[in-house]
PDB file of N, CA and C in Angstrom:
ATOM      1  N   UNK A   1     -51.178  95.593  10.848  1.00  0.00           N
ATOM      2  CA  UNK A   1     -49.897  96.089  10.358  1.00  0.00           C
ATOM      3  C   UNK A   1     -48.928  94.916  10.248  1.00  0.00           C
ATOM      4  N   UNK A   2     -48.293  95.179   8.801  1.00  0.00           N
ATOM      5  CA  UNK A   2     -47.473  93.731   8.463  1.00  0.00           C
ATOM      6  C   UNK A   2     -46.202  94.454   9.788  1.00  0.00           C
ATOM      7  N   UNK A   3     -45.015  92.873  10.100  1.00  0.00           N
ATOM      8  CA  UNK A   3     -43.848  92.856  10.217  1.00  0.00           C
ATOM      9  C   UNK A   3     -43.310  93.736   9.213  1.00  0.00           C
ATOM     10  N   UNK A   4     -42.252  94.354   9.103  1.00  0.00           N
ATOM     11  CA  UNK A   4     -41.348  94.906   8.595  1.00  0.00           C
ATOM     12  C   UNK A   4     -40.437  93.492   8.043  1.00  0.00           C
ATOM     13  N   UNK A   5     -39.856  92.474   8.981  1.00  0.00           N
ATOM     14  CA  UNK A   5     -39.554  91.346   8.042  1.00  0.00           C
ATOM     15  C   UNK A   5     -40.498  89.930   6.880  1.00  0.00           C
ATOM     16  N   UNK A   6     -41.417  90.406   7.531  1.00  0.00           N
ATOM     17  CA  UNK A   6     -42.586  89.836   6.453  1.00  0.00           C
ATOM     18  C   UNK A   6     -42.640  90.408   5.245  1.00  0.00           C
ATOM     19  N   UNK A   7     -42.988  91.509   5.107  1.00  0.00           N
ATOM     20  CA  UNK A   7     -42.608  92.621   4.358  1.00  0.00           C
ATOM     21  C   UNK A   7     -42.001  92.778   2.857  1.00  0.00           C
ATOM     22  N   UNK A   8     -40.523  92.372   4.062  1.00  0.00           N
ATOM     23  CA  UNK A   8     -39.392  92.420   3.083  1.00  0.00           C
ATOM     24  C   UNK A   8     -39.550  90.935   2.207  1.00  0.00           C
ATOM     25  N   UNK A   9     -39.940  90.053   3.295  1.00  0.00           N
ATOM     26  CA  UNK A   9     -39.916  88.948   2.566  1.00  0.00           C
ATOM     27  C   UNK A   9     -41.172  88.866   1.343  1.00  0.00           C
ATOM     28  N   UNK A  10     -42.445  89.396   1.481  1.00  0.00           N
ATOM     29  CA  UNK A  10     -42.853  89.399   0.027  1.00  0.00           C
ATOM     30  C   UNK A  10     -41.770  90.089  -0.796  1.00  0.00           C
ATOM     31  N   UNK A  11     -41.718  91.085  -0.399  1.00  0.00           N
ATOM     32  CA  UNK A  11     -41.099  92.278  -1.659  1.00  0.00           C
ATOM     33  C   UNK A  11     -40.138  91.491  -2.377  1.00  0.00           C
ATOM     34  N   UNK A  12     -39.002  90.608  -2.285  1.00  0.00           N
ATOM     35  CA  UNK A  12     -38.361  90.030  -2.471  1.00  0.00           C
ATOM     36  C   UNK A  12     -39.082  88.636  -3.345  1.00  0.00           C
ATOM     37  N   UNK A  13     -40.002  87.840  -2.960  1.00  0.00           N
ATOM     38  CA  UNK A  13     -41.137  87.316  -3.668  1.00  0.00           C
ATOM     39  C   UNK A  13     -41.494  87.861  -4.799  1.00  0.00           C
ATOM     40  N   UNK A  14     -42.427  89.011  -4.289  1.00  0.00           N
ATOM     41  CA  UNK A  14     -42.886  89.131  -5.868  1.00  0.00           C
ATOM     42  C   UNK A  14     -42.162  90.286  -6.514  1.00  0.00           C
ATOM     43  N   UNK A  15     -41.548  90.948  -6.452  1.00  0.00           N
ATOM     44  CA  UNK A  15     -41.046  91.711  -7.128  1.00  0.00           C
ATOM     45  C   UNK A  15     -40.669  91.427  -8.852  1.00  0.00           C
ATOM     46  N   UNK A  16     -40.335  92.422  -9.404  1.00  0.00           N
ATOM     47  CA  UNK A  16     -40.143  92.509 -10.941  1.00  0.00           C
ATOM     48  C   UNK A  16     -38.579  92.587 -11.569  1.00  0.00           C
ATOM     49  N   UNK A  17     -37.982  93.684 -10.257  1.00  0.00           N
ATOM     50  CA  UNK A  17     -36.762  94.045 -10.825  1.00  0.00           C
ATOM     51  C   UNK A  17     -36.018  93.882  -9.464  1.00  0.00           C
ATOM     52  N   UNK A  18     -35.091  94.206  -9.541  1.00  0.00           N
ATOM     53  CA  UNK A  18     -33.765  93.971  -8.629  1.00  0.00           C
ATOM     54  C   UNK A  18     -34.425  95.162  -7.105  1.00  0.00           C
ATOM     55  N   UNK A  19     -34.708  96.312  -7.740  1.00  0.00           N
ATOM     56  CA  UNK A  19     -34.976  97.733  -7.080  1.00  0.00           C
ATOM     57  C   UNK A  19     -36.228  97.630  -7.284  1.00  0.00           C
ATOM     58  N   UNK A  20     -37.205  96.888  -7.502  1.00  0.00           N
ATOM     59  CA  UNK A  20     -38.773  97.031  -7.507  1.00  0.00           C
ATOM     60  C   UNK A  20     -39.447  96.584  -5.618  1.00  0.00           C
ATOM     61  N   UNK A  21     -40.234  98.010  -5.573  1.00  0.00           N
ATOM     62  CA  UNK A  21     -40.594  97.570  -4.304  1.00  0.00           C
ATOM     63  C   UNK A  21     -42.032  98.181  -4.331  1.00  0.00           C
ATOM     64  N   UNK A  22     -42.658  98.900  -5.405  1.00  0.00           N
ATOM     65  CA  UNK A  22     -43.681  99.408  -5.108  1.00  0.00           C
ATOM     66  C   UNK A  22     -45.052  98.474  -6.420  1.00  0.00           C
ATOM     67  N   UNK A  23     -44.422  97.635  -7.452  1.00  0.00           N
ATOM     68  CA  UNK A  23     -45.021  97.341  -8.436  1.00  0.00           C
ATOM     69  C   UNK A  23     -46.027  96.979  -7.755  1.00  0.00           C
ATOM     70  N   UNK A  24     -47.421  96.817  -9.006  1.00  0.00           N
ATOM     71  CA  UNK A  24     -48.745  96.116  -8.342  1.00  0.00           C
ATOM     72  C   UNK A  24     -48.528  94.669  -8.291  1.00  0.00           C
ATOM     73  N   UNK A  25     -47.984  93.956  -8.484  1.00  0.00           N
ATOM     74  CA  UNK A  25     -48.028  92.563  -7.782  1.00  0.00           C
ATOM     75  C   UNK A  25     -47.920  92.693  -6.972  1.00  0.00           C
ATOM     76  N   UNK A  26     -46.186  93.913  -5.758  1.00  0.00           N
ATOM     77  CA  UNK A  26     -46.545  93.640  -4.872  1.00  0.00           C
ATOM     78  C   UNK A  26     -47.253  94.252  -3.702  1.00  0.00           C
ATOM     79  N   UNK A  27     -47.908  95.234  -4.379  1.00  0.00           N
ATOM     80  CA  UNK A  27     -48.899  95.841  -3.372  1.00  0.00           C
ATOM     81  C   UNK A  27     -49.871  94.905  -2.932  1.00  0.00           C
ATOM     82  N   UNK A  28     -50.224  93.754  -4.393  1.00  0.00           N
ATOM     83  CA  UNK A  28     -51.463  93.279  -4.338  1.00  0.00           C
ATOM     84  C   UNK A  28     -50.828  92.015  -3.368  1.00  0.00           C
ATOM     85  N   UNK A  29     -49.525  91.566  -3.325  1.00  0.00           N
ATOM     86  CA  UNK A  29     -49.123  90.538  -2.244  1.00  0.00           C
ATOM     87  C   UNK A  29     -49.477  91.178  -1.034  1.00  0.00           C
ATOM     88  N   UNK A  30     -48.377  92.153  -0.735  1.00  0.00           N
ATOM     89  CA  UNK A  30     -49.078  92.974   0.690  1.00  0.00           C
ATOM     90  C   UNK A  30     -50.246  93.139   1.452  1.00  0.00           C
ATOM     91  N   UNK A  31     -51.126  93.670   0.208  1.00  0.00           N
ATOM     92  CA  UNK A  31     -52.502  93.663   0.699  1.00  0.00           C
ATOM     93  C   UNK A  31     -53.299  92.025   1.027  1.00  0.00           C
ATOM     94  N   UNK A  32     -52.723  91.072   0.150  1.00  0.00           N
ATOM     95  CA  UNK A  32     -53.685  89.920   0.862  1.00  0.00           C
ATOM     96  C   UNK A  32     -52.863  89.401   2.089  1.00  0.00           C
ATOM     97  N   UNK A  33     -51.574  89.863   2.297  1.00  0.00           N
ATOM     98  CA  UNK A  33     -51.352  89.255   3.728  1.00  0.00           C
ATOM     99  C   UNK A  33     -52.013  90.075   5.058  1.00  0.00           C
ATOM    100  N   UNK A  34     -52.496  91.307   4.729  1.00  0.00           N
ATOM    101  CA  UNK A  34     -52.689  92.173   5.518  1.00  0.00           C
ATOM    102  C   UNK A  34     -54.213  91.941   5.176  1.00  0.00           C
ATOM    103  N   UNK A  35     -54.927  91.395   4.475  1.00  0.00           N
ATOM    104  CA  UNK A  35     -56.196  91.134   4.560  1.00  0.00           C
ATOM    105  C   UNK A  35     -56.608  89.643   5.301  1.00  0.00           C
ATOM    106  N   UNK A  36     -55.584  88.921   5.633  1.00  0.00           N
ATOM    107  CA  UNK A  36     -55.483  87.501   5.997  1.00  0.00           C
ATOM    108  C   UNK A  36     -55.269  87.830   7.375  1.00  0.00           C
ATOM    109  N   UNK A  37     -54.436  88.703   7.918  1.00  0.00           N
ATOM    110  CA  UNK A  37     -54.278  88.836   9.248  1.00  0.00           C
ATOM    111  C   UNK A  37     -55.773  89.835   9.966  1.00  0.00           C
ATOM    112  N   UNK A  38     -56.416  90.690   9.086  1.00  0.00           N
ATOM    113  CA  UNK A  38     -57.594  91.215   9.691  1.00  0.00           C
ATOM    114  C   UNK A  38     -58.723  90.242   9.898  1.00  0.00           C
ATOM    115  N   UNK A  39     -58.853  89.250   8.908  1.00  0.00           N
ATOM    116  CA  UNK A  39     -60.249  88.284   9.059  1.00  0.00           C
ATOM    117  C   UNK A  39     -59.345  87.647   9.987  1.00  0.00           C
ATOM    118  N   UNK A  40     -58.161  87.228   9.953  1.00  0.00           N
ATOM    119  CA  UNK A  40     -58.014  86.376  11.222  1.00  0.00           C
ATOM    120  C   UNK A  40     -58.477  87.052  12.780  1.00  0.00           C
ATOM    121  N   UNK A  41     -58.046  88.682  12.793  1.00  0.00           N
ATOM    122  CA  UNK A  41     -58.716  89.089  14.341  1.00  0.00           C
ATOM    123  C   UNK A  41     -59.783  89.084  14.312  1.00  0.00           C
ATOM    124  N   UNK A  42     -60.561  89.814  13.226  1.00  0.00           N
ATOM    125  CA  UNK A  42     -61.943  89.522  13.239  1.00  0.00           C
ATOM    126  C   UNK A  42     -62.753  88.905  13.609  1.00  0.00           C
ATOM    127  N   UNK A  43     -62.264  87.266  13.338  1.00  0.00           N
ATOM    128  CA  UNK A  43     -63.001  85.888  13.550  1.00  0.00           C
ATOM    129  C   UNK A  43     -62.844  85.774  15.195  1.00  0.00           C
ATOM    130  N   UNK A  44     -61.838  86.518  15.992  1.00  0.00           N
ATOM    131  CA  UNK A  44     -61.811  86.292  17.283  1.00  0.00           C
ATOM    132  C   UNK A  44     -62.398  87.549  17.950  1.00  0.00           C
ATOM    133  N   UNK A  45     -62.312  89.137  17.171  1.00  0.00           N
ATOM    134  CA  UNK A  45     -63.228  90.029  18.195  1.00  0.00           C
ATOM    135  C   UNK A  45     -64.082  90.891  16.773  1.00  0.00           C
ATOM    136  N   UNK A  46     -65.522  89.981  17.094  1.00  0.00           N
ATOM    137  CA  UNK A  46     -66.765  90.505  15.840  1.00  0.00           C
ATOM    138  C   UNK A  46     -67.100  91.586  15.812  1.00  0.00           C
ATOM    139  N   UNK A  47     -67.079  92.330  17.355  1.00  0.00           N
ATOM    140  CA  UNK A  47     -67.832  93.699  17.313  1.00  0.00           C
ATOM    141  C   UNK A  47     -67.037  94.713  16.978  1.00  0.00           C
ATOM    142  N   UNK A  48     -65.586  94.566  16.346  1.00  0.00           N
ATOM    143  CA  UNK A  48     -64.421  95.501  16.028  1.00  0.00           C
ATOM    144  C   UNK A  48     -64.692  96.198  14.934  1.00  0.00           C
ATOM    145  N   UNK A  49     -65.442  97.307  14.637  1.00  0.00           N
ATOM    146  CA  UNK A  49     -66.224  97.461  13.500  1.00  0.00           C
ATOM    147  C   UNK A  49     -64.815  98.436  12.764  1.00  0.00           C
ATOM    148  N   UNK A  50     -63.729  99.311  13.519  1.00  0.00           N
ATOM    149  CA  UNK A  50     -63.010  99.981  12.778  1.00  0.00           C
ATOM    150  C   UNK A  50     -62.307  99.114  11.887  1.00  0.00           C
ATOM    151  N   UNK A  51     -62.111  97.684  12.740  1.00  0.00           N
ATOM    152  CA  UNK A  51     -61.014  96.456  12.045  1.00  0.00           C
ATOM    153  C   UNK A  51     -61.549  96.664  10.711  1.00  0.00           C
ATOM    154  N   UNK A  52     -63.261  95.916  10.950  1.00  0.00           N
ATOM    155  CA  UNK A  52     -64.065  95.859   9.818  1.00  0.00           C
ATOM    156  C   UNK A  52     -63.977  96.614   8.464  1.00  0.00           C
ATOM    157  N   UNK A  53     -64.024  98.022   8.954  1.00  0.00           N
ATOM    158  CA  UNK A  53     -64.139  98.881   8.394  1.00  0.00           C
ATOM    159  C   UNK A  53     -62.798  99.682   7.238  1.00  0.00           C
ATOM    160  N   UNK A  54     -61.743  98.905   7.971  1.00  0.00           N
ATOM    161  CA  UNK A  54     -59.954  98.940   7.594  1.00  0.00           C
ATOM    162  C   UNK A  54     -60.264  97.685   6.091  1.00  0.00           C
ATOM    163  N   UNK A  55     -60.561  96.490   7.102  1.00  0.00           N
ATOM    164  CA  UNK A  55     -60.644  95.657   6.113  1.00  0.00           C
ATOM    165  C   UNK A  55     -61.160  95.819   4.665  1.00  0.00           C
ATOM    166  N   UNK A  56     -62.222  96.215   4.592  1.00  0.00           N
ATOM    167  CA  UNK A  56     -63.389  96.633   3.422  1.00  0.00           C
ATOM    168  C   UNK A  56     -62.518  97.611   2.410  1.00  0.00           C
ATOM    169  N   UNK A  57     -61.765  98.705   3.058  1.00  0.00           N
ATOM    170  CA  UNK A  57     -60.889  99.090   2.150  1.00  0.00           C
ATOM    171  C   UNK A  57     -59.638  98.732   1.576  1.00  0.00           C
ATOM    172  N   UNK A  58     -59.201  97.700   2.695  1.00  0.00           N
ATOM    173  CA  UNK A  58     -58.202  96.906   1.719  1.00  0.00           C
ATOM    174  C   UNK A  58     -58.414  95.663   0.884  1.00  0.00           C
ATOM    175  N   UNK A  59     -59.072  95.342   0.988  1.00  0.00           N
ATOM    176  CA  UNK A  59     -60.108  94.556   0.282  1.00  0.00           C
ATOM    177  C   UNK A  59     -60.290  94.885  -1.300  1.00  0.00           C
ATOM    178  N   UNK A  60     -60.876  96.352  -1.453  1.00  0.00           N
ATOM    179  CA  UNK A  60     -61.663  97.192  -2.559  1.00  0.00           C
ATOM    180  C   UNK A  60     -59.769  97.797  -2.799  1.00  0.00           C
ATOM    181  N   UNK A  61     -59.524  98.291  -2.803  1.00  0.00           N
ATOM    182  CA  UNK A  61     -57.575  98.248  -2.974  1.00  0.00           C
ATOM    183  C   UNK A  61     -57.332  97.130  -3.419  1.00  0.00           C
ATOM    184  N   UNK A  62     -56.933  96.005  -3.026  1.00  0.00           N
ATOM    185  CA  UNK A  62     -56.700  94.523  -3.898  1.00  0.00           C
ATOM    186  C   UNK A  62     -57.556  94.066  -5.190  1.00  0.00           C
ATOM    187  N   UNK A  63     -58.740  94.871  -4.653  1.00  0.00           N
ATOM    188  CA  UNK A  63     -59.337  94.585  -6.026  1.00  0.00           C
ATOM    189  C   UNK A  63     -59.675  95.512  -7.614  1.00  0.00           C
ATOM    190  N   UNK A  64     -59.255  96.796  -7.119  1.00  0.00           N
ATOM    191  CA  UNK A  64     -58.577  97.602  -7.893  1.00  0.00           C
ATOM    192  C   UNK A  64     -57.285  97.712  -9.031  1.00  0.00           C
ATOM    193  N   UNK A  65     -56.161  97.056  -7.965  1.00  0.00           N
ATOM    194  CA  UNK A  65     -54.778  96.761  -8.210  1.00  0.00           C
ATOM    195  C   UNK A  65     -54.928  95.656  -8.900  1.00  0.00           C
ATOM    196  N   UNK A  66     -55.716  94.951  -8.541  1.00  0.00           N
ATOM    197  CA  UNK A  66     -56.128  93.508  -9.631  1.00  0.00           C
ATOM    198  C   UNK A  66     -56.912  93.836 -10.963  1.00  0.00           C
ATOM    199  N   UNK A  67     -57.557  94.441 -10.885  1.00  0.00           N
ATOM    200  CA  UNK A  67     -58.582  94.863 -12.273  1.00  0.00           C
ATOM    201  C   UNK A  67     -57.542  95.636 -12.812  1.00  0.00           C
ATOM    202  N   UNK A  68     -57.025  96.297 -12.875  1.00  0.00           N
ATOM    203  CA  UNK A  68     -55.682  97.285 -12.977  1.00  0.00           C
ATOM    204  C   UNK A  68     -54.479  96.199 -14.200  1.00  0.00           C
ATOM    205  N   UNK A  69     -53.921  95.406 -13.033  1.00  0.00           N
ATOM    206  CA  UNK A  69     -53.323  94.329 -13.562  1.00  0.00           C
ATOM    207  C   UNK A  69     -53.493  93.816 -14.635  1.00  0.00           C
ATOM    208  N   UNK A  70     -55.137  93.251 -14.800  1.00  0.00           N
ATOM    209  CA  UNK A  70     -55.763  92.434 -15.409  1.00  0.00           C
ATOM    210  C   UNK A  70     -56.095  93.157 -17.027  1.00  0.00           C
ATOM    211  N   UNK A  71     -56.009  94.490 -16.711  1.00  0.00           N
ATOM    212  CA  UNK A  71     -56.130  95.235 -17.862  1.00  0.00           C
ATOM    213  C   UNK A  71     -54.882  95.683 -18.526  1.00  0.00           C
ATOM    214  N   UNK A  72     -53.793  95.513 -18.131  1.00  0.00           N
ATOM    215  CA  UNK A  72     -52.565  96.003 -18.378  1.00  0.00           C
ATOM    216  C   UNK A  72     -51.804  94.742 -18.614  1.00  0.00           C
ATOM    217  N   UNK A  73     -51.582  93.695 -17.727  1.00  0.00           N
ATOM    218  CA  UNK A  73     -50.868  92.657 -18.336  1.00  0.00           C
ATOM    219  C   UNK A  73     -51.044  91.163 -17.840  1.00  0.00           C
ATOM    220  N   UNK A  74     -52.553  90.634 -18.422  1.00  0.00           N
ATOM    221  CA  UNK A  74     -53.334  89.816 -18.270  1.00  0.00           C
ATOM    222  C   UNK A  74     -52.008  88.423 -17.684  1.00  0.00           C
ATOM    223  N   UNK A  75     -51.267  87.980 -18.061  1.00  0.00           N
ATOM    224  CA  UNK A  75     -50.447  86.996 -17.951  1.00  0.00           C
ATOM    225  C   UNK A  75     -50.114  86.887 -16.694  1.00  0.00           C
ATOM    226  N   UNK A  76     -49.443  88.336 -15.710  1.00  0.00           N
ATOM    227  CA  UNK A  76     -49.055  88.525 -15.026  1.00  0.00           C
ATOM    228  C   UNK A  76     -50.203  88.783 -13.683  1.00  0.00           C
ATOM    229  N   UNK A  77     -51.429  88.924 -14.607  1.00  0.00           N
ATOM    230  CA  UNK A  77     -52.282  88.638 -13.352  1.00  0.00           C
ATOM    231  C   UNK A  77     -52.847  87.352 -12.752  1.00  0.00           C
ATOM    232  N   UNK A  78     -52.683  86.579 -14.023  1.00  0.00           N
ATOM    233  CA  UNK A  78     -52.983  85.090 -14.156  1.00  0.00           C
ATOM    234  C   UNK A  78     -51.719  84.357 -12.905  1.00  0.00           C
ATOM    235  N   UNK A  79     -50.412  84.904 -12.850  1.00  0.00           N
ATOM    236  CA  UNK A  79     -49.377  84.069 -12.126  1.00  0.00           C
ATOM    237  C   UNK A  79     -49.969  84.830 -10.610  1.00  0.00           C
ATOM    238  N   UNK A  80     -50.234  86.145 -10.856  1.00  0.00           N
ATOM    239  CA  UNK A  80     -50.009  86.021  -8.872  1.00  0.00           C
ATOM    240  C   UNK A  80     -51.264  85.964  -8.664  1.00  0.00           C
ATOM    241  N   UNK A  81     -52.454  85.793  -9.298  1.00  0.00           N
ATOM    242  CA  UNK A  81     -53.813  85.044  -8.604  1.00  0.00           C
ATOM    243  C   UNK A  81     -53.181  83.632  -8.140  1.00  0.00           C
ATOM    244  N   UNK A  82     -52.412  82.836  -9.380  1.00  0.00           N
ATOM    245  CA  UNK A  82     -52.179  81.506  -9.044  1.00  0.00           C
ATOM    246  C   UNK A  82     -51.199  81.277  -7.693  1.00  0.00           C
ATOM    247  N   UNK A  83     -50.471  82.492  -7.738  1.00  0.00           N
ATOM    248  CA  UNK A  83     -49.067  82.206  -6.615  1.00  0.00           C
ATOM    249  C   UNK A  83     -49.479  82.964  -5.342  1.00  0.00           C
ATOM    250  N   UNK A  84     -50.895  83.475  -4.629  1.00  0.00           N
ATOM    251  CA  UNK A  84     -51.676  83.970  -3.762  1.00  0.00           C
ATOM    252  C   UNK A  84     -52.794  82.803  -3.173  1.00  0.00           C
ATOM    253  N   UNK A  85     -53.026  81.888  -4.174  1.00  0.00           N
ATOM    254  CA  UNK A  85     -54.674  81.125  -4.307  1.00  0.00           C
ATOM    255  C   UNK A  85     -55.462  82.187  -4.193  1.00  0.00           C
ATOM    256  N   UNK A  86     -55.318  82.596  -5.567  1.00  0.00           N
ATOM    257  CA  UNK A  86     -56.990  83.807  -5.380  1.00  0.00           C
ATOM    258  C   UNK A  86     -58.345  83.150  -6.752  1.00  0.00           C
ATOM    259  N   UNK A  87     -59.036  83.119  -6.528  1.00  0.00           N
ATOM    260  CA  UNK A  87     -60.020  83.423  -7.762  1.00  0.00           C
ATOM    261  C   UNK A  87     -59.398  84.166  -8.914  1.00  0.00           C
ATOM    262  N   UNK A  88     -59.525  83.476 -10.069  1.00  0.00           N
ATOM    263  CA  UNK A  88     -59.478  84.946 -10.470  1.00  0.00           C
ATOM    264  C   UNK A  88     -60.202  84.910 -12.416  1.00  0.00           C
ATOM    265  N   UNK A  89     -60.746  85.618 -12.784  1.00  0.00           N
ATOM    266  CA  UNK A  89     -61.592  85.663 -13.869  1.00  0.00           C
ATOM    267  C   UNK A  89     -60.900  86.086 -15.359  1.00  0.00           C
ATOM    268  N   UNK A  90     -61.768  86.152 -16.201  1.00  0.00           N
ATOM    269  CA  UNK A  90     -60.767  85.958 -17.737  1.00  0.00           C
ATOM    270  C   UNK A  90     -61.012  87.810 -18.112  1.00  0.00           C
ATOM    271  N   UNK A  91     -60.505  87.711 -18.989  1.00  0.00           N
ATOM    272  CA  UNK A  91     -60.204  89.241 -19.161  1.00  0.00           C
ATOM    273  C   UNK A  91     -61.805  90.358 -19.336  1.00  0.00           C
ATOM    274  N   UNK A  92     -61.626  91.497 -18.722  1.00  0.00           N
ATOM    275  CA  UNK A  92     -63.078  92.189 -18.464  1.00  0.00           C
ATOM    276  C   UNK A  92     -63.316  92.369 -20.188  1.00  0.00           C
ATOM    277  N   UNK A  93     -64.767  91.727 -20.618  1.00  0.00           N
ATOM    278  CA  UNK A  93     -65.218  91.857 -22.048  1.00  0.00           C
ATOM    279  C   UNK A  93     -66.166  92.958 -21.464  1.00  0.00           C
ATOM    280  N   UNK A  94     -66.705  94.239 -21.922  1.00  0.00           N
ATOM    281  CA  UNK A  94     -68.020  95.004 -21.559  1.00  0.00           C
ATOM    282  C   UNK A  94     -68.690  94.550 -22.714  1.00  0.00           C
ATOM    283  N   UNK A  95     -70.280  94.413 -23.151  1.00  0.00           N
ATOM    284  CA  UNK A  95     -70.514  94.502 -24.138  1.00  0.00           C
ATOM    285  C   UNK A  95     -70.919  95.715 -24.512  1.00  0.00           C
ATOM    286  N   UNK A  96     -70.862  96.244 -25.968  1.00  0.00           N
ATOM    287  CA  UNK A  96     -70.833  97.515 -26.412  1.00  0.00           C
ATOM    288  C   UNK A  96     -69.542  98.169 -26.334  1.00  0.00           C
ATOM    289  N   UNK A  97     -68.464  98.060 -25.897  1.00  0.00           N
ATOM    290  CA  UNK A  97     -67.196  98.676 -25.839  1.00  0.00           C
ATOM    291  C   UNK A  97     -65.936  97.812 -26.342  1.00  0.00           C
ATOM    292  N   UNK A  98     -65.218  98.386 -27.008  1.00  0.00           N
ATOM    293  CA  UNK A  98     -64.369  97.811 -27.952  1.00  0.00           C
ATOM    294  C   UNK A  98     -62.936  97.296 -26.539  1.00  0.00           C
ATOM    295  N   UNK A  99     -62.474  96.269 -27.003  1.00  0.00           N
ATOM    296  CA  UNK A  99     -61.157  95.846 -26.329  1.00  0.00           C
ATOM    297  C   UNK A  99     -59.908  96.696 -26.140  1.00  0.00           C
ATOM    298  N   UNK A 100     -59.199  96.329 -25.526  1.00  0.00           N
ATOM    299  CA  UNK A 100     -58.145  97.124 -25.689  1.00  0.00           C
ATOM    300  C   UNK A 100     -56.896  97.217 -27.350  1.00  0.00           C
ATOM    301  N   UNK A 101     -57.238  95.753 -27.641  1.00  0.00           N
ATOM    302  CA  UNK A 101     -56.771  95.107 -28.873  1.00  0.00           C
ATOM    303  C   UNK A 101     -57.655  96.039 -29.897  1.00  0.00           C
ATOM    304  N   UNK A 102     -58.685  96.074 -30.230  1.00  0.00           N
ATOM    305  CA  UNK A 102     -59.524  96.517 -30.897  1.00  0.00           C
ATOM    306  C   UNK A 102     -59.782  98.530 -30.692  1.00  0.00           C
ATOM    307  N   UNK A 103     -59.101  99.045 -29.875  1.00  0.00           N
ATOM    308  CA  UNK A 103     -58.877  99.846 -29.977  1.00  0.00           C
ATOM    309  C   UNK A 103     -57.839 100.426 -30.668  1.00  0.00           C
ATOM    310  N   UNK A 104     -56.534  99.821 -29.951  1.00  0.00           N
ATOM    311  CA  UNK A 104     -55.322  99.953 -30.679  1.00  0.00           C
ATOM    312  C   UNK A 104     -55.642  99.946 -31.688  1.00  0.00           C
ATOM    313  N   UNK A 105     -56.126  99.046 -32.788  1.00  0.00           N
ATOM    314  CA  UNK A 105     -56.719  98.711 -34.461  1.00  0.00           C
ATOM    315  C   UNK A 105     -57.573  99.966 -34.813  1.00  0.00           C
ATOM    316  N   UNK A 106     -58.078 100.548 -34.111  1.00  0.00           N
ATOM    317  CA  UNK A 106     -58.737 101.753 -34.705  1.00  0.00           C
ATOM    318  C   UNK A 106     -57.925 103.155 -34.635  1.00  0.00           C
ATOM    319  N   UNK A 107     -57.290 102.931 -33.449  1.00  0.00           N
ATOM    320  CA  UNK A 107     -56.109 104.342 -33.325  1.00  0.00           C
ATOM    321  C   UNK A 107     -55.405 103.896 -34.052  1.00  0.00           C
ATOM    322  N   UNK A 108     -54.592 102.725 -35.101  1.00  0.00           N
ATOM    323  CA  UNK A 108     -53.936 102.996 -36.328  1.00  0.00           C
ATOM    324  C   UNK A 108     -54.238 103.090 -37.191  1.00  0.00           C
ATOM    325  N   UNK A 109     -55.591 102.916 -37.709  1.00  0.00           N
ATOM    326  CA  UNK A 109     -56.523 103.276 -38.859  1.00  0.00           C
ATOM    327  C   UNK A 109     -57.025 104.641 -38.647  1.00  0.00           C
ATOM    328  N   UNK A 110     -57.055 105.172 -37.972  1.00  0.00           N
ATOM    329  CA  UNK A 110     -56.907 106.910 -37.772  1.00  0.00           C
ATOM    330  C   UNK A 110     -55.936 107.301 -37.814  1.00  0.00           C
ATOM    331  N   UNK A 111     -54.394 106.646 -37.359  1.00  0.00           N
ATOM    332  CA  UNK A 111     -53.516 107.593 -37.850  1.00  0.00           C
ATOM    333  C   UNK A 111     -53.219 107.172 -39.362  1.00  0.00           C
ATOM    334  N   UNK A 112     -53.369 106.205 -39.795  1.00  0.00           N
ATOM    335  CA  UNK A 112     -53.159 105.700 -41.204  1.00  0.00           C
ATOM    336  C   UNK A 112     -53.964 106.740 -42.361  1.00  0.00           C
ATOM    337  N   UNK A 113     -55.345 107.082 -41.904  1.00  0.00           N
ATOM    338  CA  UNK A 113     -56.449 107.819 -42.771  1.00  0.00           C
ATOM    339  C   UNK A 113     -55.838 110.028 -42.479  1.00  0.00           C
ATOM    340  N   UNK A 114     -55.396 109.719 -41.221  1.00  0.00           N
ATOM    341  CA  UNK A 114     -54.856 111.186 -41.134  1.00  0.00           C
ATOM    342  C   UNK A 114     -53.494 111.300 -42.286  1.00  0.00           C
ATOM    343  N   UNK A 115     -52.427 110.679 -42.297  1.00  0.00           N
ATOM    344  CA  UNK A 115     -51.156 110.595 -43.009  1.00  0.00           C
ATOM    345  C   UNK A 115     -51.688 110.676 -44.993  1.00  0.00           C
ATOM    346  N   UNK A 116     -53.041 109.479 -45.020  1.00  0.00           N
ATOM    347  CA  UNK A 116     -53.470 109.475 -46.170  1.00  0.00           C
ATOM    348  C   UNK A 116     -54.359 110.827 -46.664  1.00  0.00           C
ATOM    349  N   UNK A 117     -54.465 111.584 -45.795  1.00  0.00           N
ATOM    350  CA  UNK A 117     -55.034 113.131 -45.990  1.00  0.00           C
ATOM    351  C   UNK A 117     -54.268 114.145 -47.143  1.00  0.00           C
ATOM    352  N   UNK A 118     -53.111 113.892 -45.500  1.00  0.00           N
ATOM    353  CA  UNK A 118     -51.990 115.029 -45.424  1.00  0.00           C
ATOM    354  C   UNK A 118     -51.250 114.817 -47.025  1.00  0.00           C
TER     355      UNK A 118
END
């Protein structure tokens, strides 16, 4: 469990807006300080399997909120991988499934071919 003044002090970090306290940057700040302080007990008591077990889901949460990010506003996932030191990878391509770009382009050529109906 973070400080309450730690806390504040990400929120204030990463935040977006003046009144932003819940955006995914900074959940995803939150969560790696609170994933930094579990491997730290960890590394001192191994057999703590609930720690373990806390961890793994905040973990899979950060990495959610990140794929999330990464699909919504690639730029902005690029700064707080960089302003965290995280890894972090180029935009999810599937093969066989169209982009998000390449979707948009087909939902206006459907509404373009519906209007050219009507």
């Amino acid at each position: 469990m973070l400080d309450p003044k730690v806390k504040q002090r990400i929120i204030k970090k990463f935040r977006t807006h003046e009144s932003d306290t819940g955006s995914s940057q900074i959940q995803i700040a939150i969560l790696t300080e609170e994933i930094k302080l579990l491997t730290e007990h960890l590394k001192e008591h191994k057999k703590d399997f609930s720690s373990r077990r806390g961890l793994i889901k905040k973990v899979n949460e950060r990495r959610k909120l990140l794929n999330y990010l990464r699909e919504t506003d690639y730029e902005e996932y690029v700064e707080i991988s960089k302003k965290l030191k995280m890894k972090f990878s180029g935009p999810k391509i599937v093969e066989g499934q169209p982009s998000a770009e390449q979707l948009k382009e087909l939902e206006e050529k459907a509404k373009a071919k519906a209007k050219s109906k009507k």
